[in-house]
Protein backbone atom coordinates (compact mmCIF):
# COMPACT_ATOMS: atom_id res chain seq x y z
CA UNK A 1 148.67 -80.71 44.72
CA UNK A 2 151.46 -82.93 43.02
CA UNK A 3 154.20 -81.02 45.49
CA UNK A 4 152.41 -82.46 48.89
CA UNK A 5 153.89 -84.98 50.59
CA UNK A 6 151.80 -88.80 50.69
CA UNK A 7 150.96 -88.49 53.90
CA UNK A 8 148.85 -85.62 53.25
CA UNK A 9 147.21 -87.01 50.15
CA UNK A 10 146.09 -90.36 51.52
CA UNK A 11 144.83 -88.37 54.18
CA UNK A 12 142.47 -86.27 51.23
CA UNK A 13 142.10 -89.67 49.90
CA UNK A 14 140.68 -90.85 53.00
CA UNK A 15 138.19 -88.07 52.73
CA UNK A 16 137.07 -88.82 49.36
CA UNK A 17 139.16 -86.60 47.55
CA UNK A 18 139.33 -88.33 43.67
CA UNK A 19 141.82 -85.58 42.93
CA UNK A 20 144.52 -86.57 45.53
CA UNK A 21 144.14 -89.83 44.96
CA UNK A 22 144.86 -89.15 40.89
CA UNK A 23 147.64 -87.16 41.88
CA UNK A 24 149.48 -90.42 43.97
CA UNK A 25 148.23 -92.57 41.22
CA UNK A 26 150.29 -90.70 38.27
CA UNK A 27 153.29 -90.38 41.57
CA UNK A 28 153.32 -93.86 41.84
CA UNK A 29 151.87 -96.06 38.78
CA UNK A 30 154.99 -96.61 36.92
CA UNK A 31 156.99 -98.25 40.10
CA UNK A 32 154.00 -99.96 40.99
CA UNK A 33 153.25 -101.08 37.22
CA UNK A 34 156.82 -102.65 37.03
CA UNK A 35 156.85 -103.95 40.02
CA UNK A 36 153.29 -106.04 39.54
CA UNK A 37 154.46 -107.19 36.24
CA UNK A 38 157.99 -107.84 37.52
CA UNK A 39 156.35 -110.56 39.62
CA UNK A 40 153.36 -111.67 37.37
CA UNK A 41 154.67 -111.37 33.94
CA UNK A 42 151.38 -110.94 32.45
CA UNK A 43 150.75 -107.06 31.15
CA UNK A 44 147.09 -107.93 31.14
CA UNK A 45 147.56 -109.39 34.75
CA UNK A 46 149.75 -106.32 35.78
CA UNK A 47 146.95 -103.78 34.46
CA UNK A 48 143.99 -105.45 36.39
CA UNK A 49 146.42 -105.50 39.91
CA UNK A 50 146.88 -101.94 39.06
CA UNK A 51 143.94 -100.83 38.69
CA UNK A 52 142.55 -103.13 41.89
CA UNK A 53 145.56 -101.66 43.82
CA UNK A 54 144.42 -98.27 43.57
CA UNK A 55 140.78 -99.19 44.32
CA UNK A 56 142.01 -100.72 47.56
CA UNK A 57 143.97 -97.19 47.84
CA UNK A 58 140.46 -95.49 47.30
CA UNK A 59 138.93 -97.87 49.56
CA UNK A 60 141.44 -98.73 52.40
CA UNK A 61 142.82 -95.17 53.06
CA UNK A 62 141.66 -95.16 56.54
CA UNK A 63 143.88 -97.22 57.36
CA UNK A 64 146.93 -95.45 56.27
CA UNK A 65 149.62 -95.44 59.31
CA UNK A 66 152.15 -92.88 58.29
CA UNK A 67 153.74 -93.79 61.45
CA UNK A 68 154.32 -97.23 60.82
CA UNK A 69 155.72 -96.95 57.34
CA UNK A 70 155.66 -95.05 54.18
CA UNK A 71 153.35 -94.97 51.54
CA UNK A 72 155.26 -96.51 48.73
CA UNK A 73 155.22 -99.43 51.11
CA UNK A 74 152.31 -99.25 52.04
CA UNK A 75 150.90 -99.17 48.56
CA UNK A 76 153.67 -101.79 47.18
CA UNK A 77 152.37 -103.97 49.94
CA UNK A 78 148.78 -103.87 48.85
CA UNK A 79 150.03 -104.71 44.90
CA UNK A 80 152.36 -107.65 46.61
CA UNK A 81 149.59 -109.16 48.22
CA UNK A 82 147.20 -109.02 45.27
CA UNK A 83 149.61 -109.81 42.68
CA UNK A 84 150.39 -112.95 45.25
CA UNK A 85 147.03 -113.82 45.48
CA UNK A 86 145.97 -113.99 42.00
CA UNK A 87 149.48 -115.61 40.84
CA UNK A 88 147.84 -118.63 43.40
CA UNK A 89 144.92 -118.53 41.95
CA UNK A 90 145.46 -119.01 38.47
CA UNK A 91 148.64 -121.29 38.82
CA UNK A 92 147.84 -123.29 42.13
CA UNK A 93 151.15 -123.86 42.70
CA UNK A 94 152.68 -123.53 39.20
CA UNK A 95 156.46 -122.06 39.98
CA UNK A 96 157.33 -121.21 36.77
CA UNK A 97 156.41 -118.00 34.26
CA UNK A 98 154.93 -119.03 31.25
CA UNK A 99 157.73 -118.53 28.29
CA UNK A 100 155.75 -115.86 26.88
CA UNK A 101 155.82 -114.03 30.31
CA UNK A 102 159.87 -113.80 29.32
CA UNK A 103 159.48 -112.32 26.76
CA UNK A 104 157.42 -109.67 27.76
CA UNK A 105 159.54 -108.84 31.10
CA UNK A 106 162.71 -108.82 28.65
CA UNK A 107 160.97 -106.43 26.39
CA UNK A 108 159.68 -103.21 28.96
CA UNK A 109 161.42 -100.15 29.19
CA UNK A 110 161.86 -98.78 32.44
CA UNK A 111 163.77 -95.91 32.90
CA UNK A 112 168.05 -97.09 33.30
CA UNK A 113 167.59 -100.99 33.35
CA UNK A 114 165.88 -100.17 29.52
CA UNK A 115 169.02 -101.14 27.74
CA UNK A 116 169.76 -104.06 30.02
CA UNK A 117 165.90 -105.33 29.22
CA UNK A 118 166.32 -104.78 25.66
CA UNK A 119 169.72 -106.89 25.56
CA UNK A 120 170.27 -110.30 25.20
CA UNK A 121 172.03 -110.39 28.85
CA UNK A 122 168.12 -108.75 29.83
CA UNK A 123 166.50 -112.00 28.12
CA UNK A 124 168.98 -114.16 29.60
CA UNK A 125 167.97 -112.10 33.58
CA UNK A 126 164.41 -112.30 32.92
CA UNK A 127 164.15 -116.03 31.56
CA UNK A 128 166.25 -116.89 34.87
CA UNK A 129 164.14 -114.78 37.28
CA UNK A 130 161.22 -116.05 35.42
CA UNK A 131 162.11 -119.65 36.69
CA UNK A 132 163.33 -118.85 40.19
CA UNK A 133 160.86 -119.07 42.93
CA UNK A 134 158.37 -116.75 43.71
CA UNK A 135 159.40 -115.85 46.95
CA UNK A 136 163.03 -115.51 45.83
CA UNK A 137 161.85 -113.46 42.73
CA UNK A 138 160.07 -111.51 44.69
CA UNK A 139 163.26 -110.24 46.77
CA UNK A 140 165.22 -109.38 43.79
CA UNK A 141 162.97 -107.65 42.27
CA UNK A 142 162.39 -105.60 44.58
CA UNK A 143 166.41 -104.84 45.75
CA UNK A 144 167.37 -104.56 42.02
CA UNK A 145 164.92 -103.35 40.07
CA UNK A 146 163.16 -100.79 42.69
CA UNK A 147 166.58 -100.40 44.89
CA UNK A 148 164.53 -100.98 48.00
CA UNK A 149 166.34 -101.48 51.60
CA UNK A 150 165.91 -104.72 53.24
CA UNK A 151 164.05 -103.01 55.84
CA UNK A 152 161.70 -101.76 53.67
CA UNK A 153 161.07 -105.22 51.93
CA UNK A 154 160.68 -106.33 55.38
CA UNK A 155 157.86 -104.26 56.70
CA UNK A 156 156.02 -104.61 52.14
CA UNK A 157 156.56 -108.82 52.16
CA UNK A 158 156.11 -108.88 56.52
CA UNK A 159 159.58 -111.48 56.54
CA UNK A 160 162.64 -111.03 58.48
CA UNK A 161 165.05 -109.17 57.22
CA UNK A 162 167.54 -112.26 57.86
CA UNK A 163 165.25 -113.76 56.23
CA UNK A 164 165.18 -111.64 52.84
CA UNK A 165 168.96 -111.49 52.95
CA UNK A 166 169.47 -115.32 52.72
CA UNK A 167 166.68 -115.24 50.14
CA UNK A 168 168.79 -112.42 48.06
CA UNK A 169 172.19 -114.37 48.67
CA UNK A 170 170.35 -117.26 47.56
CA UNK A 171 168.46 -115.99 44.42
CA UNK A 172 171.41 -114.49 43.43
CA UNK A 173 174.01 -117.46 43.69
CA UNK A 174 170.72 -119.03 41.72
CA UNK A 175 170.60 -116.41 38.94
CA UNK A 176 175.12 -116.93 38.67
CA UNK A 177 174.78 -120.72 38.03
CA UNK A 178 171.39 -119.71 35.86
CA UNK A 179 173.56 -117.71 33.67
CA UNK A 180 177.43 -119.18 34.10
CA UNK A 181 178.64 -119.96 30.27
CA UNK A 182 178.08 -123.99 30.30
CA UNK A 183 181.62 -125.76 31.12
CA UNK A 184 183.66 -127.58 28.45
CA UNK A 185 182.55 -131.08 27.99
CA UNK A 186 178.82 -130.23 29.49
CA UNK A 187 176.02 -130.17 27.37
């Protein structure tokens, strides 16, 4: 089962196949793990939006559209817009990660940005993404870390793509000044 494409497991999914749904859950919780806690910076946070992800897999499989996009997207949507919600929730408008939350994004291991995490340039990244906007944050994350097309950040986040690439230019002309060596005679 772990060769078939996603379409045809969400399909099985969609028939109440546990087994199918297991088998896009071990295809796709690492990339969906990093991503959530990417964005929240809470592990605890990033294991409940996992595990309600994949419940809304299990329960909103019906709805699936191959046609319209893939899965990955699809599913990265569904953590986006959970991981969203709850981050409004619990902050109400709080646009800052807690600095414990930098720590822990500086400290995960994820395949090749591992060493870069681990560094002190990594600490230096995540305390400066960790204080960027969310919707700016959200962009980067998802170009850098996950190497994801604007198009497909597009159809996950539903913004322009013009949109998302003044966001990027933005976040990232952000993250230069975040972590330009201070200028002589500047505190």
């Amino acid at each position: 089962m772990e060769d078939r494409p996603d379409h045809a497991l969400v399909a099985d999914v969609a028939r109440g196949d546990a087994a199918a749904l297991r088998t896009l859950y071990l295809r796709y919780e690492r990339p969906t793990f990093n991503l959530i806690l990417r964005l929240a910076g809470d592990r605890e946070m990033a294991q409940d939006m996992m595990q309600e992800t994949f419940t809304r897999v299990w329960t909103m499989a019906r709805t699936f559209r191959g046609d319209r996009g893939t899965f990955k997207g699809w599913l990265f949507t569904i953590a986006l817009n959970l991981t969203r919600s709850e981050l409004a929730r619990k902050r109400r408008g709080s646009r800052h990660l807690a600095e414990d939350a930098v720590e822990e994004l500086a400290s995960q291991a994820d395949g090749p940005d591992t060493l870069l995490q681990r560094s002190e340039v990594g600490r230096r990244v995540a305390a400066a993404l960790a204080h960027m906007a969310p919707h700016l944050r959200e962009v980067v994350v998802m170009k850098v870390y996950h190497q994801l097309k604007f198009r497909e950040i597009a159809d996950i986040t539903k913004t322009p793509e013009g949109t998302l690439k003044a966001r990027f230019h933005r976040a990232v002309a952000e993250l230069r000044e975040r972590l330009a060596p201070p200028r002589s005679g500047q505190p």
